[in-house]
Each structure stands twice: as C-alpha cells, then as structure tokens.
PDB file of N, CA and C in Angstrom:
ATOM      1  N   UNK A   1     -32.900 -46.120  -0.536  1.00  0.00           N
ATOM      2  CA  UNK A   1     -31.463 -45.935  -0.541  1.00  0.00           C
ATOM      3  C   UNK A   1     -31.169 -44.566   0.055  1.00  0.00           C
ATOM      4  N   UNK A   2     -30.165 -44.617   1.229  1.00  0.00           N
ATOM      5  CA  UNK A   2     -29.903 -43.212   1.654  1.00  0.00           C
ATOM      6  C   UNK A   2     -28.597 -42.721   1.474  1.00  0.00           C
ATOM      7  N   UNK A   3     -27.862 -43.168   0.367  1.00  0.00           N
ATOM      8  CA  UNK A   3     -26.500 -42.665  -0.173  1.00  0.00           C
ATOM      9  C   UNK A   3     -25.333 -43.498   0.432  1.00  0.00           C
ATOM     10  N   UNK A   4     -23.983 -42.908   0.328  1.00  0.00           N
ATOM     11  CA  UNK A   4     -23.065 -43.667   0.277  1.00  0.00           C
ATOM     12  C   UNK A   4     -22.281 -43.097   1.837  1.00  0.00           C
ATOM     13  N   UNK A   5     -22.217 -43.967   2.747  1.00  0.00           N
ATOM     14  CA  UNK A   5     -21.113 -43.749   3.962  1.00  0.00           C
ATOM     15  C   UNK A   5     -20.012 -43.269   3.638  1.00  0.00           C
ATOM     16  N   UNK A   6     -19.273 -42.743   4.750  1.00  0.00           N
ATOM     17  CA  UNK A   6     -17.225 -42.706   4.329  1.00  0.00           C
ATOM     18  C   UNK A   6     -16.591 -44.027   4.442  1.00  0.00           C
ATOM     19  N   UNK A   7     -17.386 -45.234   4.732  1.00  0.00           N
ATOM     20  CA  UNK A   7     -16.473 -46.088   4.281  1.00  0.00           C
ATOM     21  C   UNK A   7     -16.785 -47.473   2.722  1.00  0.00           C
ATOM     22  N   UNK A   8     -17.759 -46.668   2.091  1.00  0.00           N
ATOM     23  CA  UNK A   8     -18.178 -46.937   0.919  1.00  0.00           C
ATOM     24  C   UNK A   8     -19.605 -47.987   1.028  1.00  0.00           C
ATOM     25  N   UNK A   9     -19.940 -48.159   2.173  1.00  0.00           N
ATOM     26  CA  UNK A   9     -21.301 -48.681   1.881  1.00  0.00           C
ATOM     27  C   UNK A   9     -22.630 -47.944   1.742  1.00  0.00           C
ATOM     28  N   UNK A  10     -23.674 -48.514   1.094  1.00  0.00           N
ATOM     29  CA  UNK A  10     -24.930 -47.865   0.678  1.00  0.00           C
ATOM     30  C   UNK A  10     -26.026 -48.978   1.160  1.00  0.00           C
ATOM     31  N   UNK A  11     -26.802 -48.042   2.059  1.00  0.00           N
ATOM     32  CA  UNK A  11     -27.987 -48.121   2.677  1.00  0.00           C
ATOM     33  C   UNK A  11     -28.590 -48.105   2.229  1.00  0.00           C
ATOM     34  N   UNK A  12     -29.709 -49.429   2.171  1.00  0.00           N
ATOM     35  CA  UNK A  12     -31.113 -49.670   1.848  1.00  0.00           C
ATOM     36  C   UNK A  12     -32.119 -50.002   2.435  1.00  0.00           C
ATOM     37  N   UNK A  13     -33.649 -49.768   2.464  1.00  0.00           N
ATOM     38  CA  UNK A  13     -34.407 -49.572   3.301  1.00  0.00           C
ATOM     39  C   UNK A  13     -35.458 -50.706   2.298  1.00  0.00           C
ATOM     40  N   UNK A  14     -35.516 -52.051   3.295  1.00  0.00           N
ATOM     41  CA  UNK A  14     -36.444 -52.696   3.067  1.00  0.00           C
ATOM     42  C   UNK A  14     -38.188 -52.236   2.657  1.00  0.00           C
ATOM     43  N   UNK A  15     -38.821 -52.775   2.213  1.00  0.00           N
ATOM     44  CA  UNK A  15     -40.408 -52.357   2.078  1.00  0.00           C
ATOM     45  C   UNK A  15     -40.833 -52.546   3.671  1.00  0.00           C
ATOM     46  N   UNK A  16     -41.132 -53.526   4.352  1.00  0.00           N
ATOM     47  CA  UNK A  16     -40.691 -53.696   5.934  1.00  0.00           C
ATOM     48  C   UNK A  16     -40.103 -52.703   6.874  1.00  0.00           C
ATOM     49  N   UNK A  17     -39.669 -52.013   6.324  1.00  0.00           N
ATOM     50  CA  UNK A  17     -38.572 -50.868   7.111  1.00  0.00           C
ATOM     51  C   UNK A  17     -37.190 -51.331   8.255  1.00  0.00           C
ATOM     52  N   UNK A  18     -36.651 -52.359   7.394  1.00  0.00           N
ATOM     53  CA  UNK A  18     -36.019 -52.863   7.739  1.00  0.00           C
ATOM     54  C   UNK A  18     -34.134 -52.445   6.789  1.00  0.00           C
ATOM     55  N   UNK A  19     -33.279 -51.881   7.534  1.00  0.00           N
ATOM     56  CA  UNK A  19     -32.049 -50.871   6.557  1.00  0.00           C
ATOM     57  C   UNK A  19     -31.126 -52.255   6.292  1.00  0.00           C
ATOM     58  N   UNK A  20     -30.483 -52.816   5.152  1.00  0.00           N
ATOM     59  CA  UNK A  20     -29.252 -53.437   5.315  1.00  0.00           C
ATOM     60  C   UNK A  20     -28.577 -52.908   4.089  1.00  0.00           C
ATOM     61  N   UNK A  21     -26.916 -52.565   4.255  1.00  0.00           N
ATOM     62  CA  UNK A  21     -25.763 -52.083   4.153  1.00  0.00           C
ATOM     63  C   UNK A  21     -25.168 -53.178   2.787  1.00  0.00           C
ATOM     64  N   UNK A  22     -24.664 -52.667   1.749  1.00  0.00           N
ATOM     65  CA  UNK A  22     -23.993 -53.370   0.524  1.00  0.00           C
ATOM     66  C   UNK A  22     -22.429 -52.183   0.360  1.00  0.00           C
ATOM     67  N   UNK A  23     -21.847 -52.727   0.243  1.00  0.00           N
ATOM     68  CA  UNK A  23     -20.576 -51.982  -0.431  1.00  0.00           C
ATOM     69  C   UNK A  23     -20.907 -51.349  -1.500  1.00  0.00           C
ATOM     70  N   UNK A  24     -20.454 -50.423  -2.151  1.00  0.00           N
ATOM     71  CA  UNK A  24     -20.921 -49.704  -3.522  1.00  0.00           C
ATOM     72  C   UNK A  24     -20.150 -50.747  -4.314  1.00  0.00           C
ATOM     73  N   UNK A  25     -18.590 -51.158  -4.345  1.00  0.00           N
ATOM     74  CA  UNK A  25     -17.775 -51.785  -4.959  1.00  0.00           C
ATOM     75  C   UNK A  25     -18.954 -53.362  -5.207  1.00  0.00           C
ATOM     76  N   UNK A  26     -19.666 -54.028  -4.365  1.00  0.00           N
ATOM     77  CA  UNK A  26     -20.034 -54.851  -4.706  1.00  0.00           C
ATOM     78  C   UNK A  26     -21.454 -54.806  -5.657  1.00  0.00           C
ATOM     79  N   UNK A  27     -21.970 -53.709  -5.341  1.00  0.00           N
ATOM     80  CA  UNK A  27     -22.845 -53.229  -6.412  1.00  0.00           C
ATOM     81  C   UNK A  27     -22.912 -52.704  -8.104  1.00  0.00           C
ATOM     82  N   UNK A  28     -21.810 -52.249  -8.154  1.00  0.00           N
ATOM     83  CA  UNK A  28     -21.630 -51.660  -9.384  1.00  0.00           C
ATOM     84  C   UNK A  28     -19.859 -52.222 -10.000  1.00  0.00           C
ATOM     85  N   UNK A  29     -19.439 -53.022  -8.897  1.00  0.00           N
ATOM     86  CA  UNK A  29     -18.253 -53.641  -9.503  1.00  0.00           C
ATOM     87  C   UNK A  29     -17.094 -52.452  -8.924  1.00  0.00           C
ATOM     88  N   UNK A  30     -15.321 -52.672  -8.757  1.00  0.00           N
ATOM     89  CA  UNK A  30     -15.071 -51.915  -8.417  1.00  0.00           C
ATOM     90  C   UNK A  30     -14.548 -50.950  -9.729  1.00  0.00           C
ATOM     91  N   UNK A  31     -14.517 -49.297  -9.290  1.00  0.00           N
ATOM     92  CA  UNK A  31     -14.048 -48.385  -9.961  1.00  0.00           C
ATOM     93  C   UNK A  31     -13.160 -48.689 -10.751  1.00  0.00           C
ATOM     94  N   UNK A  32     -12.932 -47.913 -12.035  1.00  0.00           N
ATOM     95  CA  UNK A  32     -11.627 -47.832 -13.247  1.00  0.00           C
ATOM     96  C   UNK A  32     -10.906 -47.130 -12.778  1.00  0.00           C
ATOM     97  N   UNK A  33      -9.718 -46.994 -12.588  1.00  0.00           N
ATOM     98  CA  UNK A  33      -8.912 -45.725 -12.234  1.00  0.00           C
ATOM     99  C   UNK A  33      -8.815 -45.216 -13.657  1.00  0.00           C
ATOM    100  N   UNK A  34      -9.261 -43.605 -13.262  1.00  0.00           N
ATOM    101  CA  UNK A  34      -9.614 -42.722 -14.117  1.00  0.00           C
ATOM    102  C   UNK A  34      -7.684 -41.961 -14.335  1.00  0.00           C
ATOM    103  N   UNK A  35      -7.760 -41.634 -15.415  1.00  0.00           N
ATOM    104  CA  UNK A  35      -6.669 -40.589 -15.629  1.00  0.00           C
ATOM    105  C   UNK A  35      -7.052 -39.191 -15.742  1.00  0.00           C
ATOM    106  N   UNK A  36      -6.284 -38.265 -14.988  1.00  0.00           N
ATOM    107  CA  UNK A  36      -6.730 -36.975 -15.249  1.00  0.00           C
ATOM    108  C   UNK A  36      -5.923 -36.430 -16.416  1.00  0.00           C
ATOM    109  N   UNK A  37      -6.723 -35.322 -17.000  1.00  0.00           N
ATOM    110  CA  UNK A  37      -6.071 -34.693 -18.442  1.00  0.00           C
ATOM    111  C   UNK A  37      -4.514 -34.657 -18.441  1.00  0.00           C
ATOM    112  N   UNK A  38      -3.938 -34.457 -17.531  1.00  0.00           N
ATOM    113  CA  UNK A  38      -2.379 -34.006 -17.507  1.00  0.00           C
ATOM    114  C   UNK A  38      -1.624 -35.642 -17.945  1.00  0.00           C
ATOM    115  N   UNK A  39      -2.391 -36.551 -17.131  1.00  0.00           N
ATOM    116  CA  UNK A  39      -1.859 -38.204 -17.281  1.00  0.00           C
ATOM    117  C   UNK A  39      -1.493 -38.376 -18.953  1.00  0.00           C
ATOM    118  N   UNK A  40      -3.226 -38.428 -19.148  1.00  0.00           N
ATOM    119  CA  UNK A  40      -3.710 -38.769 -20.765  1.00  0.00           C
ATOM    120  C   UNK A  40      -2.991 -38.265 -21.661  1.00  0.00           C
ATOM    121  N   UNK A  41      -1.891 -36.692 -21.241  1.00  0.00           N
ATOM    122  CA  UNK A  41      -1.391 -36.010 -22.279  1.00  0.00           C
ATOM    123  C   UNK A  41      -0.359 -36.520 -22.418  1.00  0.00           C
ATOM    124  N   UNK A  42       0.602 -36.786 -21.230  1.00  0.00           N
ATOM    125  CA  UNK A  42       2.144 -37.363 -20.847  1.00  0.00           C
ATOM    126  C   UNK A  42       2.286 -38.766 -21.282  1.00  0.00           C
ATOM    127  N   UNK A  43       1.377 -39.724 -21.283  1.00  0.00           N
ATOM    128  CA  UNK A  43       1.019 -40.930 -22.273  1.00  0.00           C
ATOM    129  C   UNK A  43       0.859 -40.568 -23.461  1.00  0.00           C
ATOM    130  N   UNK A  44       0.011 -39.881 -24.073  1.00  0.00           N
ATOM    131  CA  UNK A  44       0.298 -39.290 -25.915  1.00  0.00           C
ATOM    132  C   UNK A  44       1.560 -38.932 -26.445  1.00  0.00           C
ATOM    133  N   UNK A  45       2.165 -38.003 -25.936  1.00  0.00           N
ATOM    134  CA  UNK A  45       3.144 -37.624 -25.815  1.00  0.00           C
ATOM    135  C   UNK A  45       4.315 -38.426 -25.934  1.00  0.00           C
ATOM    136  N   UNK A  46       4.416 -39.393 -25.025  1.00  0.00           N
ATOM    137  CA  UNK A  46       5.459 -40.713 -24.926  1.00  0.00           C
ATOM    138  C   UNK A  46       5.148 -41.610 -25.962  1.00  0.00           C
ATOM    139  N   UNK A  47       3.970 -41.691 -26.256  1.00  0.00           N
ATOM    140  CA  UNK A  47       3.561 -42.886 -27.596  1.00  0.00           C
ATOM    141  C   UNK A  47       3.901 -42.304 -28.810  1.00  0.00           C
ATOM    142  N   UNK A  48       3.995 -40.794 -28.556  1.00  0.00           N
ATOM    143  CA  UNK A  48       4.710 -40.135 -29.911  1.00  0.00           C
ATOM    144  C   UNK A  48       5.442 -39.960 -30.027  1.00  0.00           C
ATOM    145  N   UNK A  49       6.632 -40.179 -29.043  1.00  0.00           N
ATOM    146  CA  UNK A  49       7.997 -40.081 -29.297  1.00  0.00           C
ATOM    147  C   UNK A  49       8.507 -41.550 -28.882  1.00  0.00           C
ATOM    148  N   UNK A  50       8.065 -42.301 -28.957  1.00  0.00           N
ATOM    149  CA  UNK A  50       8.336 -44.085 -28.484  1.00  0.00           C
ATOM    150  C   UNK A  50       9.698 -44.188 -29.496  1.00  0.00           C
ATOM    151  N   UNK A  51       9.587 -43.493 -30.727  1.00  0.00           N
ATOM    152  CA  UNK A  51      10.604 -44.362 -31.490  1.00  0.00           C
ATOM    153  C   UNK A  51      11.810 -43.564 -31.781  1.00  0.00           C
ATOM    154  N   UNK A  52      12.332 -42.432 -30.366  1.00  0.00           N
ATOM    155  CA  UNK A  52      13.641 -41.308 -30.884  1.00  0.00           C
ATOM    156  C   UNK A  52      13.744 -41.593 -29.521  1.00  0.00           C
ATOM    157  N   UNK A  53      15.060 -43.177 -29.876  1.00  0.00           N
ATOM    158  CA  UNK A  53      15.621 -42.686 -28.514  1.00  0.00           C
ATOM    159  C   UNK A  53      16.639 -41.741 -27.269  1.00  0.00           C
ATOM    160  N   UNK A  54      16.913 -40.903 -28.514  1.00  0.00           N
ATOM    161  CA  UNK A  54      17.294 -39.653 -27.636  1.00  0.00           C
ATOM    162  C   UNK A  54      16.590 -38.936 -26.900  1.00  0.00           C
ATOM    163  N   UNK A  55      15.408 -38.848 -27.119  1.00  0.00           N
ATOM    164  CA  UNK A  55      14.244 -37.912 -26.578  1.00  0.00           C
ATOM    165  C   UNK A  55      13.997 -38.749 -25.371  1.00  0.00           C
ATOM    166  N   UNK A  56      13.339 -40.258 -25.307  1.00  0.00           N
ATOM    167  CA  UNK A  56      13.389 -40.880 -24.587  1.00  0.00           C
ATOM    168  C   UNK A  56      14.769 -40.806 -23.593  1.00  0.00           C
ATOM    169  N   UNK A  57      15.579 -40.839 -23.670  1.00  0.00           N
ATOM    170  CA  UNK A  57      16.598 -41.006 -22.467  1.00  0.00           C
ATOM    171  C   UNK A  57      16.467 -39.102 -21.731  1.00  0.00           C
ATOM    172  N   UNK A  58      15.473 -38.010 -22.688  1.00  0.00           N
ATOM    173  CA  UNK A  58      16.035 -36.962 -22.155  1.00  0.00           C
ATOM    174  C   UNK A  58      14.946 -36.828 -20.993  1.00  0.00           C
ATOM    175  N   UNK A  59      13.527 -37.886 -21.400  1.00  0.00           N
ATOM    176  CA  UNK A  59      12.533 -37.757 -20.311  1.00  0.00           C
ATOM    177  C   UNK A  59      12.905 -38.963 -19.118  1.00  0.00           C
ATOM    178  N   UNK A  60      13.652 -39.624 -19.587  1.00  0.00           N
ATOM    179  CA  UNK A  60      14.010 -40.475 -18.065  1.00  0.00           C
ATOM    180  C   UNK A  60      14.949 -39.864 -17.321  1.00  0.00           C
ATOM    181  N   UNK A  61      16.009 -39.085 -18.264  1.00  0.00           N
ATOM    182  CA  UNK A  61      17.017 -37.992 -17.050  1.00  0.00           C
ATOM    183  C   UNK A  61      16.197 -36.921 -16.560  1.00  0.00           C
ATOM    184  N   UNK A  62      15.236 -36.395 -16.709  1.00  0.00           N
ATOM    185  CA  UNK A  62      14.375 -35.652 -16.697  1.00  0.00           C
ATOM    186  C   UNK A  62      13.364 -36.135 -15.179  1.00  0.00           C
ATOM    187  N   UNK A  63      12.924 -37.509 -15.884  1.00  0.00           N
ATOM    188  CA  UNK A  63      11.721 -37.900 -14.341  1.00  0.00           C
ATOM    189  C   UNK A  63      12.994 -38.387 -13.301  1.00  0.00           C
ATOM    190  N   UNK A  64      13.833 -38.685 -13.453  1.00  0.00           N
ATOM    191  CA  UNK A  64      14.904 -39.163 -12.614  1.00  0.00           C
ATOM    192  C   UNK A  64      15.159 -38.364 -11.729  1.00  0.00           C
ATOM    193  N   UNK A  65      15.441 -36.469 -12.409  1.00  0.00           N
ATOM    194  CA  UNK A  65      15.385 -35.764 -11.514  1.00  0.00           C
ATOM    195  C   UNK A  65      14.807 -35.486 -10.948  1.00  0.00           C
ATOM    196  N   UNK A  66      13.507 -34.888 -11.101  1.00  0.00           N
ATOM    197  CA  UNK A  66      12.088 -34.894 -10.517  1.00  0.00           C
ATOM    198  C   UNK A  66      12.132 -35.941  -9.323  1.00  0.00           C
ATOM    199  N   UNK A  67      12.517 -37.164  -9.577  1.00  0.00           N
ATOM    200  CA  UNK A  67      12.014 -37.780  -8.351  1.00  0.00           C
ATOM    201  C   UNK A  67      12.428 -37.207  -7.028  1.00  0.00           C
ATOM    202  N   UNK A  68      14.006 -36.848  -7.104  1.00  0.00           N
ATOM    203  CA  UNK A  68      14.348 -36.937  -5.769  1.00  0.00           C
ATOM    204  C   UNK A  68      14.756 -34.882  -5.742  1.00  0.00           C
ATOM    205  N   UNK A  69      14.204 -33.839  -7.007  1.00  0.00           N
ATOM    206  CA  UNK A  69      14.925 -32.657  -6.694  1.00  0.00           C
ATOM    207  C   UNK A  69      13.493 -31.796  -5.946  1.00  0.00           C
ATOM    208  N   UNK A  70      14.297 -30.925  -4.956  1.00  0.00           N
ATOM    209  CA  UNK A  70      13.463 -30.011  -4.152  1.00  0.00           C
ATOM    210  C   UNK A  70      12.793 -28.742  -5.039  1.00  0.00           C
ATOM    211  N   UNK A  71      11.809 -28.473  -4.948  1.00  0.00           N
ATOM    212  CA  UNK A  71      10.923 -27.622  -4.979  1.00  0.00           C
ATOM    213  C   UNK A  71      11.260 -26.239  -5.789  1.00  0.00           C
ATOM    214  N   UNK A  72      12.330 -26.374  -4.937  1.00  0.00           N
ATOM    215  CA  UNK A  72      12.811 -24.686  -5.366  1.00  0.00           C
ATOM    216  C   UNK A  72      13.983 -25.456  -6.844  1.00  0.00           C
ATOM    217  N   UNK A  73      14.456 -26.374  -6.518  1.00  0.00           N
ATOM    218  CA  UNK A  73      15.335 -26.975  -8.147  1.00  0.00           C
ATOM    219  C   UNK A  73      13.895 -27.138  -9.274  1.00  0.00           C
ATOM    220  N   UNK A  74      12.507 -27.796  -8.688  1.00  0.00           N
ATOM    221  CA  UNK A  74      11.916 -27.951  -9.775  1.00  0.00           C
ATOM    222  C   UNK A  74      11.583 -26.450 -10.860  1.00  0.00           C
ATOM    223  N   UNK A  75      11.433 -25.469  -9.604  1.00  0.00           N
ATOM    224  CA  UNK A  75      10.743 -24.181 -10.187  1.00  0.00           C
ATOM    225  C   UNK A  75      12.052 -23.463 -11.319  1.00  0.00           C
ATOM    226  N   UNK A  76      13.489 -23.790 -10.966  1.00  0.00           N
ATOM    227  CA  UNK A  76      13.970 -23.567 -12.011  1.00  0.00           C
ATOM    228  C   UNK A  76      14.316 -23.717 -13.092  1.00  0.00           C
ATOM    229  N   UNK A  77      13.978 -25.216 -12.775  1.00  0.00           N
ATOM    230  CA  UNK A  77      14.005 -25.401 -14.911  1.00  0.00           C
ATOM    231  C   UNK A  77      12.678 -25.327 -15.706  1.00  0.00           C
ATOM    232  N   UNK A  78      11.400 -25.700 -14.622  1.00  0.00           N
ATOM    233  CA  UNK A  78      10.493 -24.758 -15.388  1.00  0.00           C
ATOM    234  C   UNK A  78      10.593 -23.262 -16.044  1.00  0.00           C
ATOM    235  N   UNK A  79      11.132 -22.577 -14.877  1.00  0.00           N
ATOM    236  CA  UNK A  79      11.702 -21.249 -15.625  1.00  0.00           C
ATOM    237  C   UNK A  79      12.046 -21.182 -16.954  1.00  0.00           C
ATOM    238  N   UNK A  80      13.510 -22.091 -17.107  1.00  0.00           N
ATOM    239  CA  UNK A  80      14.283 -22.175 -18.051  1.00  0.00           C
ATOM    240  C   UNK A  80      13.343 -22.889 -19.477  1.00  0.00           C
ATOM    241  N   UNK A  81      12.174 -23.932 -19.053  1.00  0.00           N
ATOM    242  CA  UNK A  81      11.283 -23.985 -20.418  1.00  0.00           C
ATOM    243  C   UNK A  81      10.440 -22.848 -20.978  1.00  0.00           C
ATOM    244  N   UNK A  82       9.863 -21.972 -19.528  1.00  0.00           N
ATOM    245  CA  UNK A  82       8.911 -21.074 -19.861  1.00  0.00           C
ATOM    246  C   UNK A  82       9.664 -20.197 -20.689  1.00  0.00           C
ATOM    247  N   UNK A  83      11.217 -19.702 -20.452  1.00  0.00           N
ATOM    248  CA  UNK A  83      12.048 -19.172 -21.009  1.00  0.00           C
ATOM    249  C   UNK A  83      12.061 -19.505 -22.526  1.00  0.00           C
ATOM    250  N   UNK A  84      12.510 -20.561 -22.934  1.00  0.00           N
ATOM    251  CA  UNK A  84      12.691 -21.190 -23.678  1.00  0.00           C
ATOM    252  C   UNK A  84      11.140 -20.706 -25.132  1.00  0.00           C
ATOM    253  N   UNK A  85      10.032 -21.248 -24.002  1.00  0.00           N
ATOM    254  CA  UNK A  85       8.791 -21.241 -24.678  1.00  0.00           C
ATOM    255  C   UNK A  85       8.402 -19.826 -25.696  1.00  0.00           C
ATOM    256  N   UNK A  86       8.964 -18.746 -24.731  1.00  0.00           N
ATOM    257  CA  UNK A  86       8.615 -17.402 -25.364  1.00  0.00           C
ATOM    258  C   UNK A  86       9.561 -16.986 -26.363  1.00  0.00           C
ATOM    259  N   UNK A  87      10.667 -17.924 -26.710  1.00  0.00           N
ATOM    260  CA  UNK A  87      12.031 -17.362 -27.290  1.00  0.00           C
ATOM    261  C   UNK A  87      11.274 -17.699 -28.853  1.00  0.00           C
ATOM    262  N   UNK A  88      10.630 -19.009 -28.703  1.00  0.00           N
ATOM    263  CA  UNK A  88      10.141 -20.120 -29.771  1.00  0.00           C
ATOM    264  C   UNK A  88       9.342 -19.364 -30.804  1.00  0.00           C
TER     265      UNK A  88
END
C-alpha cells in the first residue's frame, strides 16, 4: 500500500508486482461527518434551552442576523457581549 491520492484512492501492490487502485470510501466505508468542538457546544447549548421559548426566538433573531450581516456589524455585537461578559 502506498497511501492515499488527492482524489481518495489507495494503491496496492500485488505479490506479482502488479499496483491496482480502491477508493478509501470503499474500503473502510464512507466517513462520519465529524463535529468540531464549537458545533458540539452550540447543540448542548440549544438542547438546554429547548424548553424557554424566549431564548429560542432570541437565537433565531440572532442566526437570522448573522446570516446576511457584514463583518464589521458582526464584530460589534460581539463587542457588546464581551462588554457585557466583564460587567457579569
């Protein structure tokens, strides 16, 4: 075996010396999509507040904005939590 290509197949080298090509996906099945720590937290988080639906409507006005606000709008209401955070 001489590792994995950029387009996901893995090379094997007959006893013969003869190379043929398998997908990794067909070898080991395809990948789980993994969550990174930040995902896993924002899912806890939501499962812990599932049952106040005020809170809930404040994270959908919340990702609502996010979707469509620029860069320089996101950095200011972070401000205003970091603000917030040190007052606490």
């Amino acid at each position: 075996m001489s590792g994995i290509d950029d387009q996901g197949n893995v090379t094997f080298e007959t006893d013969d010396g003869e190379n043929f090509k398998k997908k990794y996906s067909d070898i080991l099945g395809p990948k789980g999509e993994e969550k990174d720590e930040t995902a896993q937290q924002i899912t806890t988080n939501l499962t812990d507040m599932k049952a106040d639906k005020a809170k809930l409507a404040s994270v959908k006005s919340y990702t609502d904005f996010l979707k469509t606000a620029t860069p320089e709008k996101i950095a200011e209401v972070e401000k205003l939590f970091k603000t917030e955070e040190k007052a606490a």
